[in-house]
C-alpha atoms as a PDB file:
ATOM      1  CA  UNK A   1     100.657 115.594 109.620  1.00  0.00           C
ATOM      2  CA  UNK A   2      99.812 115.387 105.435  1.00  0.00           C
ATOM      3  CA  UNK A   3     102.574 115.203 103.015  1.00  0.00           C
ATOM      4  CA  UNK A   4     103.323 118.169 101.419  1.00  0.00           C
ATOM      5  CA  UNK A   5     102.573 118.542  97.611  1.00  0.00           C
ATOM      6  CA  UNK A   6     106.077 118.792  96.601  1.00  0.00           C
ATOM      7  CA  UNK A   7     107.169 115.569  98.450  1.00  0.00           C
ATOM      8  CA  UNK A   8     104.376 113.312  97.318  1.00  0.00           C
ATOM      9  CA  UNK A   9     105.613 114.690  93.624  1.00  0.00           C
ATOM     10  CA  UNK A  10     109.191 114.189  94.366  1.00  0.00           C
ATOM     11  CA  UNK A  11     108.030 110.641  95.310  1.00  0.00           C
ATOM     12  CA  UNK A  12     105.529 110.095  92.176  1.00  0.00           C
ATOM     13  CA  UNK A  13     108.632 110.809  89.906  1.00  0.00           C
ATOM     14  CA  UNK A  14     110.809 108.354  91.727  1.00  0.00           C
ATOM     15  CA  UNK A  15     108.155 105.373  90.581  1.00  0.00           C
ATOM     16  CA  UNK A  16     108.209 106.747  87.652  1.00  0.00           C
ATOM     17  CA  UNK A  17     111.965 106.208  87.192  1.00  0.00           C
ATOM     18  CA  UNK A  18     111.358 102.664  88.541  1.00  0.00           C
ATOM     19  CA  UNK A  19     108.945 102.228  86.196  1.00  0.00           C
ATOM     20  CA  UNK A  20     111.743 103.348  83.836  1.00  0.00           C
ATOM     21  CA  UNK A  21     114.643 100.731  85.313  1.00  0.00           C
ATOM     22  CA  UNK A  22     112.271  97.715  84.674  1.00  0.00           C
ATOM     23  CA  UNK A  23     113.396  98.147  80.705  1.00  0.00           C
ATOM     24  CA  UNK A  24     116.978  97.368  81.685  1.00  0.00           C
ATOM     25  CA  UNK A  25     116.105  94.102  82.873  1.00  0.00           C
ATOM     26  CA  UNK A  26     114.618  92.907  79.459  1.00  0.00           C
ATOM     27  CA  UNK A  27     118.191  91.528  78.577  1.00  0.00           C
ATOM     28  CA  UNK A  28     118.439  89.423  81.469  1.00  0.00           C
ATOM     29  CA  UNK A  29     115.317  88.115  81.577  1.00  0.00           C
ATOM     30  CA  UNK A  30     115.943  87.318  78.005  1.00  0.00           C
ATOM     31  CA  UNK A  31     119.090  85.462  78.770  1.00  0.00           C
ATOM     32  CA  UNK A  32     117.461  83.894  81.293  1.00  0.00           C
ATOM     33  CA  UNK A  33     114.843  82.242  79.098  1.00  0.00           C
ATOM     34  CA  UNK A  34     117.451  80.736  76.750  1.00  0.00           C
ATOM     35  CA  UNK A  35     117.950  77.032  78.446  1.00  0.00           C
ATOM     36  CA  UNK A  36     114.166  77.068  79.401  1.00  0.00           C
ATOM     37  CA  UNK A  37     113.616  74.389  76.750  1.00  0.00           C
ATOM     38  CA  UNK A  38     116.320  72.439  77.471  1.00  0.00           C
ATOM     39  CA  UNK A  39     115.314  72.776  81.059  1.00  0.00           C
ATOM     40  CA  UNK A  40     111.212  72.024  80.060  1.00  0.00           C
ATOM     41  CA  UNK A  41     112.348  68.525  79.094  1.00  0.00           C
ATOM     42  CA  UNK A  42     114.030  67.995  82.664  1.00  0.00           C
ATOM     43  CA  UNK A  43     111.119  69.331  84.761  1.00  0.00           C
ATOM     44  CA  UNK A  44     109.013  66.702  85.641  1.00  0.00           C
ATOM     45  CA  UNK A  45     105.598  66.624  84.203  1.00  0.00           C
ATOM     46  CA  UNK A  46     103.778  66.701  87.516  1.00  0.00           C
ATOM     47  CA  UNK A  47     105.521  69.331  88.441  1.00  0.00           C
ATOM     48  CA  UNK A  48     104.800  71.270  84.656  1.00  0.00           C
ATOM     49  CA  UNK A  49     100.712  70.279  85.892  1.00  0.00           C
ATOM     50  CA  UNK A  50     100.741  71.333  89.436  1.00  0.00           C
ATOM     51  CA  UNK A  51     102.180  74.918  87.940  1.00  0.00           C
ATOM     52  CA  UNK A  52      99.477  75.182  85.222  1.00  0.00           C
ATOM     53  CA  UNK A  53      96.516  73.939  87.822  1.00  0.00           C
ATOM     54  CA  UNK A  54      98.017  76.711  89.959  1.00  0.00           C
ATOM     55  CA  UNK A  55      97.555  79.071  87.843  1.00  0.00           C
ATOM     56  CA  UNK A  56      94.187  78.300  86.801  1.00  0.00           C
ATOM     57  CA  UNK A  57      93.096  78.533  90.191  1.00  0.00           C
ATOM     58  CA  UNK A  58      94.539  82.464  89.670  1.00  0.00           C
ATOM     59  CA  UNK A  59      91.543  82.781  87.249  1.00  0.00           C
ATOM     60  CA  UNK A  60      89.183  81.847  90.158  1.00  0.00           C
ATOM     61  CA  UNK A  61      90.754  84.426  92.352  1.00  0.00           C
ATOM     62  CA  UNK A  62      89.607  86.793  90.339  1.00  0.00           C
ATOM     63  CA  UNK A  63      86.174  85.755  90.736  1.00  0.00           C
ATOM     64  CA  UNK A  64      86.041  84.648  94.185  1.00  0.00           C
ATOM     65  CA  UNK A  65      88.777  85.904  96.068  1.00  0.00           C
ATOM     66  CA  UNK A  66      89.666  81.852  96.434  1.00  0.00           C
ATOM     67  CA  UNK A  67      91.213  80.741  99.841  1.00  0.00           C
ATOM     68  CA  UNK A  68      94.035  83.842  99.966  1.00  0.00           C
ATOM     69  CA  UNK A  69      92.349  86.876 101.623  1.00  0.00           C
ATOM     70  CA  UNK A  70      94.288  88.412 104.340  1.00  0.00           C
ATOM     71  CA  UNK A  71      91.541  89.948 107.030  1.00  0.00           C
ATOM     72  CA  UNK A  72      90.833  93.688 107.218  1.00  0.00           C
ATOM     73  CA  UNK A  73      90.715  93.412 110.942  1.00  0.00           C
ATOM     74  CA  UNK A  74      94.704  92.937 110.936  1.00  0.00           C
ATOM     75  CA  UNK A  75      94.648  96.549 110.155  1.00  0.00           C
ATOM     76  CA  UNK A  76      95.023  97.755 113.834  1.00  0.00           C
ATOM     77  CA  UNK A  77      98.312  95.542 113.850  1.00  0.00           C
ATOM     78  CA  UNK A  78      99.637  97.092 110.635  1.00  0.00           C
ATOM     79  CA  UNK A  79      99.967 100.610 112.419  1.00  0.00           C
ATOM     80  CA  UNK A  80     100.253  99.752 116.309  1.00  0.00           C
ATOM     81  CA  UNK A  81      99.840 102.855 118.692  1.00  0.00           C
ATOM     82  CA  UNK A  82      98.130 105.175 115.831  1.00  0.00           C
ATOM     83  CA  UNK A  83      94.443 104.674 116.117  1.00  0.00           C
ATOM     84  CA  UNK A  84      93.710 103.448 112.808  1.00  0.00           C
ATOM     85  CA  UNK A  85      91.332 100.472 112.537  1.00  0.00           C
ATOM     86  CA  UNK A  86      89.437 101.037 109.399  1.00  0.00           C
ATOM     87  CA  UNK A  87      90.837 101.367 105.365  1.00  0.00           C
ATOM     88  CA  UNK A  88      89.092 104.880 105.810  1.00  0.00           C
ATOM     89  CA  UNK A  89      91.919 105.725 108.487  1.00  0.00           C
ATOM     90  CA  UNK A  90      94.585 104.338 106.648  1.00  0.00           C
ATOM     91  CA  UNK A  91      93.696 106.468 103.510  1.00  0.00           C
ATOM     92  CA  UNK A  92      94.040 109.482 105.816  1.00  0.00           C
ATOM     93  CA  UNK A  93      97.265 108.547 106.767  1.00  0.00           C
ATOM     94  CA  UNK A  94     100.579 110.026 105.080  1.00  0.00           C
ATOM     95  CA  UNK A  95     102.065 108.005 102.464  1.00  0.00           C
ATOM     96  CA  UNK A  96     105.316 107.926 104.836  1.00  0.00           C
ATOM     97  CA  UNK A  97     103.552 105.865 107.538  1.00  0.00           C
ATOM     98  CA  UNK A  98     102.198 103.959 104.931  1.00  0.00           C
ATOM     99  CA  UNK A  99     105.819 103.073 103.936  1.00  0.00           C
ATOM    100  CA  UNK A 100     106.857 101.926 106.809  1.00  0.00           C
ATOM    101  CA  UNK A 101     104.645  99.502 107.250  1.00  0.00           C
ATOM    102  CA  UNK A 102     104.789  97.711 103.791  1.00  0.00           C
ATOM    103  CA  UNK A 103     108.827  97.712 104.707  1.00  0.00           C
ATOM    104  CA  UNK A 104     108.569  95.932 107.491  1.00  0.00           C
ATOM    105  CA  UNK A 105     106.287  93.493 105.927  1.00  0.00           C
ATOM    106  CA  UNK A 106     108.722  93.174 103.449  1.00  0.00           C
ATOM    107  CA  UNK A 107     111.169  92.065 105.615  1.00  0.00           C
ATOM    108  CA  UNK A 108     109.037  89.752 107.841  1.00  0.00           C
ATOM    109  CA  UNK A 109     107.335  87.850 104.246  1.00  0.00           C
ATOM    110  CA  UNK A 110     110.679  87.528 103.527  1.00  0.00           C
ATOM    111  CA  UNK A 111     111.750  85.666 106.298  1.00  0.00           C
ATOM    112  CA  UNK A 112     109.010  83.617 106.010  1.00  0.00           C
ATOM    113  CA  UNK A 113     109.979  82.788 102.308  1.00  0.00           C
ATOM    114  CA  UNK A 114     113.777  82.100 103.464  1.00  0.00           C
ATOM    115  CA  UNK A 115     112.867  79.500 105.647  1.00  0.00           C
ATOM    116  CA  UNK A 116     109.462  78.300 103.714  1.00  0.00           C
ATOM    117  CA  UNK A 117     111.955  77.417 100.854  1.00  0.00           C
ATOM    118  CA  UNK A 118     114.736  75.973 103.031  1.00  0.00           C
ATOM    119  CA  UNK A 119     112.127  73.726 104.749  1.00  0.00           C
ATOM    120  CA  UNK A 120     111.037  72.494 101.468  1.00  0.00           C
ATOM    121  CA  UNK A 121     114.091  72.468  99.391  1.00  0.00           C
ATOM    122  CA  UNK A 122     115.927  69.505 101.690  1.00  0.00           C
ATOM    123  CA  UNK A 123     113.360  66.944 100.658  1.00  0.00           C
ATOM    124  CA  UNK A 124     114.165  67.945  96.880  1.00  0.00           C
ATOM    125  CA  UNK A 125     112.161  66.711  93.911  1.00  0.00           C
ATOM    126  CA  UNK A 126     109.500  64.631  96.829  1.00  0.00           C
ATOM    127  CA  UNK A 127     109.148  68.264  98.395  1.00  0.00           C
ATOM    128  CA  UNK A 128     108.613  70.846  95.447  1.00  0.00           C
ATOM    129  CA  UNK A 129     104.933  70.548  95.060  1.00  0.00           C
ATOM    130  CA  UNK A 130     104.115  70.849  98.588  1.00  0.00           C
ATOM    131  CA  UNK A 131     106.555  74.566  97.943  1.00  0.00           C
ATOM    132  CA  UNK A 132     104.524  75.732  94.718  1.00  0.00           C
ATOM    133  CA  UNK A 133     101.265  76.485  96.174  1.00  0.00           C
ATOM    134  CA  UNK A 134     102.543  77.501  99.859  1.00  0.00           C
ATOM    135  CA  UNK A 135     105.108  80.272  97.549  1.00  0.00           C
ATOM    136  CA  UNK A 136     102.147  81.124  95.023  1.00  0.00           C
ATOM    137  CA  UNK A 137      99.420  81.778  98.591  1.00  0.00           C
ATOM    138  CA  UNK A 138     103.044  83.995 100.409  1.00  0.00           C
ATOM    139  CA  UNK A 139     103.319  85.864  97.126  1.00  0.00           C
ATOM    140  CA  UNK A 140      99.284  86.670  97.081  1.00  0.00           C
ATOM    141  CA  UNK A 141      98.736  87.462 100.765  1.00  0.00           C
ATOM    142  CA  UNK A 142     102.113  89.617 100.665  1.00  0.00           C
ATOM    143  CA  UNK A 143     100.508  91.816  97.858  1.00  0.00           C
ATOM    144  CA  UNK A 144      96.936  91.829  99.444  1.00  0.00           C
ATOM    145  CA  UNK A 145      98.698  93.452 102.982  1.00  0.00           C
ATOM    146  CA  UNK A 146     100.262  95.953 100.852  1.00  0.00           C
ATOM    147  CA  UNK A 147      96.913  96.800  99.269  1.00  0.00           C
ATOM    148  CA  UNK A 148      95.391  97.066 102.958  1.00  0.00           C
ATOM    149  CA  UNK A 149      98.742  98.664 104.207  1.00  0.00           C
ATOM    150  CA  UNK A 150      97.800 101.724 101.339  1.00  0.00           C
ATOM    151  CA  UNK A 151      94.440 101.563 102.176  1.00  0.00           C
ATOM    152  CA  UNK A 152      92.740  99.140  99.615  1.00  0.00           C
ATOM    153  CA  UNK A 153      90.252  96.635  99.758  1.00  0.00           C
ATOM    154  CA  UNK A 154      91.842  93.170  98.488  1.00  0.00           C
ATOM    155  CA  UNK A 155      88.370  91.986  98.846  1.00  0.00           C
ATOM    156  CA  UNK A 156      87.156  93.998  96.036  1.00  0.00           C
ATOM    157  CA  UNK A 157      87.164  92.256  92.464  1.00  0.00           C
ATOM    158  CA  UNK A 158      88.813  95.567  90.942  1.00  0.00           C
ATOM    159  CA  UNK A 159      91.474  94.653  93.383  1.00  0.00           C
ATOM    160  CA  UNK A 160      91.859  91.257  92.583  1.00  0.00           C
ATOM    161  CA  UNK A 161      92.512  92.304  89.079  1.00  0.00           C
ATOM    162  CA  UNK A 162      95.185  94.759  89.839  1.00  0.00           C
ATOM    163  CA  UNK A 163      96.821  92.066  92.607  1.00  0.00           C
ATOM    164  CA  UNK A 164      97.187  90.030  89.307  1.00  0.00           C
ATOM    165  CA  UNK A 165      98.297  92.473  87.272  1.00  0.00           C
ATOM    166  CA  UNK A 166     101.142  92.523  89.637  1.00  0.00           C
ATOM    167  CA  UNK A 167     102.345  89.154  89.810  1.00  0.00           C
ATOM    168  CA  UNK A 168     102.031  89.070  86.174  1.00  0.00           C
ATOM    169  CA  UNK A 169     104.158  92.186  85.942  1.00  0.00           C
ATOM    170  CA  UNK A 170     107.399  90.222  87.962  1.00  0.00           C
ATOM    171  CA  UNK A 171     107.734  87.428  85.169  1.00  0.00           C
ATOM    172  CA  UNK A 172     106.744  89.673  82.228  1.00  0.00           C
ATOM    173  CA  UNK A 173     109.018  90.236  79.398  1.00  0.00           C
ATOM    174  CA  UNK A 174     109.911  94.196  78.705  1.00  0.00           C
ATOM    175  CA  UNK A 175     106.949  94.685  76.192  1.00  0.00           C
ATOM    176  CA  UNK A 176     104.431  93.189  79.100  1.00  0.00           C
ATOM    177  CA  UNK A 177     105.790  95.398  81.830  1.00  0.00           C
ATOM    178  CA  UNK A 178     105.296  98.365  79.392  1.00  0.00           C
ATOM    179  CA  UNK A 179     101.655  97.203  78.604  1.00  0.00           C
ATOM    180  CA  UNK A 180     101.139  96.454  82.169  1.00  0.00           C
ATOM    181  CA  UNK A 181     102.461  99.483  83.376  1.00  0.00           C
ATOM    182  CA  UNK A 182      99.771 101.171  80.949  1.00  0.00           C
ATOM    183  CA  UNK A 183      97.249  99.707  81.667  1.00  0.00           C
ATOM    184  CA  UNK A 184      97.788  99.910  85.672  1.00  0.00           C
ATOM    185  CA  UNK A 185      98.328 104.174  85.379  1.00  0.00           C
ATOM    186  CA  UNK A 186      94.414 104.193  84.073  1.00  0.00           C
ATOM    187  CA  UNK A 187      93.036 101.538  86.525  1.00  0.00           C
ATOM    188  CA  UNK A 188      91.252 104.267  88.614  1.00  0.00           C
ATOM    189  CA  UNK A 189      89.847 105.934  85.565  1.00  0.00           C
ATOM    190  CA  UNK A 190      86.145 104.899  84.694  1.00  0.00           C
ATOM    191  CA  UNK A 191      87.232 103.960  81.439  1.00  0.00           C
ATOM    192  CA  UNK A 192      85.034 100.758  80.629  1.00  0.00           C
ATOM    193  CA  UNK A 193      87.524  99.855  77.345  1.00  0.00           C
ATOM    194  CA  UNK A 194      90.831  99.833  79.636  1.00  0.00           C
ATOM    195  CA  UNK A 195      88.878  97.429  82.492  1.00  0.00           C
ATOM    196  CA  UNK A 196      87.876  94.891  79.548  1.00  0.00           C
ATOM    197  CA  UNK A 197      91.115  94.624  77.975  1.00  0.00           C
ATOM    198  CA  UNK A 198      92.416  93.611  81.426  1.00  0.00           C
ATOM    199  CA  UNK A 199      89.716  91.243  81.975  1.00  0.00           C
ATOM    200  CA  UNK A 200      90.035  89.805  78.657  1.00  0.00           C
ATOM    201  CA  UNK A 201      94.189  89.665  79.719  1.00  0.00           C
ATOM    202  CA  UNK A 202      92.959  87.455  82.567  1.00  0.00           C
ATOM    203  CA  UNK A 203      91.057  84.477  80.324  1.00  0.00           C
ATOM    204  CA  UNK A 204      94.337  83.976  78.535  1.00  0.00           C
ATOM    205  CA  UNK A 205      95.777  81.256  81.172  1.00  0.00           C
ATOM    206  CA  UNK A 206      98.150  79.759  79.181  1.00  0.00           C
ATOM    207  CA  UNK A 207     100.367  82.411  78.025  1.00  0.00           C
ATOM    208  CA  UNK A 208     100.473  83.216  81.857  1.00  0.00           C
ATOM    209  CA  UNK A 209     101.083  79.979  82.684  1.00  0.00           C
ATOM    210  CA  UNK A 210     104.435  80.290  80.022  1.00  0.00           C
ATOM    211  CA  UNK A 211     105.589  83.093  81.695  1.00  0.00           C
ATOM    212  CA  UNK A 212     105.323  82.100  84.883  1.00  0.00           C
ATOM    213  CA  UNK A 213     106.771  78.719  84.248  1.00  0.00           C
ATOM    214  CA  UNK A 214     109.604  80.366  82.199  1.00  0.00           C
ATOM    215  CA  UNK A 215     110.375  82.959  85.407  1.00  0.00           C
ATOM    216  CA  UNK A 216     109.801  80.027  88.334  1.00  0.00           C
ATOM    217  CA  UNK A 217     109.750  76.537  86.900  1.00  0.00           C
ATOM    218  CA  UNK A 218     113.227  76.948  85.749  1.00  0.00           C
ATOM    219  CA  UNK A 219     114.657  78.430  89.092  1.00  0.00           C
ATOM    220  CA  UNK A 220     112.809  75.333  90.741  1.00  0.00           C
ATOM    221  CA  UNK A 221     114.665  73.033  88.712  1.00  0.00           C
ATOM    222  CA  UNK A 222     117.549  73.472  91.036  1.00  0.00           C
ATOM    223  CA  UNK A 223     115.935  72.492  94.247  1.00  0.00           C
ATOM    224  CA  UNK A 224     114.808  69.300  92.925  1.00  0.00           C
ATOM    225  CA  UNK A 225     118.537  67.996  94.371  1.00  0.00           C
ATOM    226  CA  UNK A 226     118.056  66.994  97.941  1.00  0.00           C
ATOM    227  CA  UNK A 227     120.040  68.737 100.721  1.00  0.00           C
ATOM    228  CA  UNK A 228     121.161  70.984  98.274  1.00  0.00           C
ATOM    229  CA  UNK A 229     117.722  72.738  97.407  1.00  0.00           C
ATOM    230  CA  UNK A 230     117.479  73.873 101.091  1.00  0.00           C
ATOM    231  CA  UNK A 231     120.440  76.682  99.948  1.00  0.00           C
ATOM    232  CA  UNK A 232     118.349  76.840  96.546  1.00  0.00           C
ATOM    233  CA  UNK A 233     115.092  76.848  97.859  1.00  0.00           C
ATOM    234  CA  UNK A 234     115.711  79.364 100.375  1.00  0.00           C
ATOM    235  CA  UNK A 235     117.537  81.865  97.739  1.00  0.00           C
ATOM    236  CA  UNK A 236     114.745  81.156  95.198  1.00  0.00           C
ATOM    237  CA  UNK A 237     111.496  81.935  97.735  1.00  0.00           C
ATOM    238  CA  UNK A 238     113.363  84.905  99.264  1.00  0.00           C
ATOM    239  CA  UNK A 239     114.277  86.343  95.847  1.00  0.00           C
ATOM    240  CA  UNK A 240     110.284  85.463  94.504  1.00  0.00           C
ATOM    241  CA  UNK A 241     108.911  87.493  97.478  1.00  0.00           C
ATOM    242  CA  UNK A 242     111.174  90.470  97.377  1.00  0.00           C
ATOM    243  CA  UNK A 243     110.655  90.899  94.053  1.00  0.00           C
ATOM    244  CA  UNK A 244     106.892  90.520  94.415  1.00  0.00           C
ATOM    245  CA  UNK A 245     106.545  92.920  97.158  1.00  0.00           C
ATOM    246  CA  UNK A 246     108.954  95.682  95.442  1.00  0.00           C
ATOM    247  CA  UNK A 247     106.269  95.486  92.485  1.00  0.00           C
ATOM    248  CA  UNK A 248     103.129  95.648  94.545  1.00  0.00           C
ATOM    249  CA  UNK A 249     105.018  98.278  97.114  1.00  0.00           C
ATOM    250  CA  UNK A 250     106.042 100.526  93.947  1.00  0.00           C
ATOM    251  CA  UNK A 251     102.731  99.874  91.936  1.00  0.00           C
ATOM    252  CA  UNK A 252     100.383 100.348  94.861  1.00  0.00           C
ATOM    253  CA  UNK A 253     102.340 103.312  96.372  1.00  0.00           C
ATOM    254  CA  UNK A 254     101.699 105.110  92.834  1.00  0.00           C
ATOM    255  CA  UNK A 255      98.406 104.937  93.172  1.00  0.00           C
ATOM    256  CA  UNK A 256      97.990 106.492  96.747  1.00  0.00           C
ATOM    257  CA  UNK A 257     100.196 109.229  95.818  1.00  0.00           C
ATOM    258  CA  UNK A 258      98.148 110.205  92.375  1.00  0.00           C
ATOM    259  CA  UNK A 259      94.968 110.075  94.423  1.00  0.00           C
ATOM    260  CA  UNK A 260      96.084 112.190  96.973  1.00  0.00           C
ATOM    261  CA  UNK A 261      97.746 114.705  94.358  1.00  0.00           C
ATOM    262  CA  UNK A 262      94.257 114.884  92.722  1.00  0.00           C
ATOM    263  CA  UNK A 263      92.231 115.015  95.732  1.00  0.00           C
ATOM    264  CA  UNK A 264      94.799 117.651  97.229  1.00  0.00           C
ATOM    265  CA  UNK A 265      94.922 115.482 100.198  1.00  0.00           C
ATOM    266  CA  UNK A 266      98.220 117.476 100.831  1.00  0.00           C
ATOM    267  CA  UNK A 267      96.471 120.630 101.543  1.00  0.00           C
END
């Protein structure tokens, strides 16, 4: 059964209109970002390099894929009982059954985040480095099943780029989600301008490595206190991943539904 023309519309303007929310956080974000340099001072400086090494080793996955790629023979277990083994059968597939899968891998990463962050957070400060990289490879893997899960090839470098693009978009200010968004609508398009500026995005580390210490290094803060940073570090991980996976979900899920619009795969 193929989604009809009006529902995959109906659905298209409903990301739209999420795309359209993501302006109302720009206060709180901004609010957010107001004790970061108190906070900077506080944060360890090992911690302030294992962040930055992090997310230099982001710039490799864009070239290599690095040591994060989820296996395209998992895609049998993403949709049990239907047949589908290859990306080509999960293109075919409606964008419903698509759905349901990236929701209950949703739920499921973010379980694994809940206690990931627990586990971590009781040893405090002596723990937090061993949590930074094993949050950073959940948040990667998490948006390279939903790629698979709406039939895309995370091993592609194209793919890479837009996996990126996501995590950059959850600790963007308002004016980067707007760019991002942008950009992201004319990813498909063979439009050679639109793929360099993204590229060229990608050398600029550092203000990445701002933003992302600005969104995460100050949450961490808080689970540097022993016992208590299981409670923090279990809040913090789960929060990272959902938000993660509602931007790849939402982001990815536009994508499907354009193509199939302009392919009339709803005929």
């Amino acid at each position: 059964m193929k989604d009809s023309k009006e529902w995959l519309t109906e659905e298209l303007l409903k990301v739209e209109s999420w795309e359209k929310d993501q302006s109302d956080l720009w206060f709180w974000e901004k609010l957010g970002r107001l004790p970061f340099k108190m906070i900077d001072k506080w944060t360890p400086k090992f911690i302030q390099n294992k962040i930055g090494i992090l997310l230099d080793e982001l710039g490799q996955y864009v070239q290599t894929g690095g040591s994060y790629l989820s296996s395209l023979s998992k895609i049998p277990s993403y949709y049990p009982d239907s047949g589908v083994e290859t990306l080509e059968d999960v293109q075919k597939l409606p964008v419903s059954k698509m759905d349901k899968s990236v929701a209950s891998l949703r739920k499921n990463r973010k379980n694994i985040a809940t206690f990931q962050g627990a586990g971590t957070g009781i040893g405090g400060i002596f723990t937090l480095t061993l949590d930074i990289p094993l949050l950073l490879g959940l948040q990667l893997k998490t948006l390279q099943d939903i790629a698979i899960s709406y039939g895309y090839n995370p091993n592609d470098k194209k793919e890479r780029l837009f996996i990126i693009k996501c995590l950059q978009f959850v600790s963007a200010d308002i004016v980067g989600k707007q760019t991002i968004i942008s950009q992201l609508s004319k990813f498909d398009h063979q439009d050679e301008t639109v793929k360099r500026e993204v590229v060229s995005e990608m050398q600029g580390w550092r203000e990445v490595v701002f933003a992302y210490r600005d969104q995460f290094g100050w949450k961490k803060l808080f689970q540097m206190i022993p016992i208590a940073g299981l409670v923090f570090g279990a809040f913090i991980n789960r929060s990272a991943v959902n938000d993660i996976a509602e931007a790849g979900i939402m982001l990815y899920r536009k994508r499907r539904i354009c193509e199939k619009l302009n392919n009339n795969d709803h005929l």
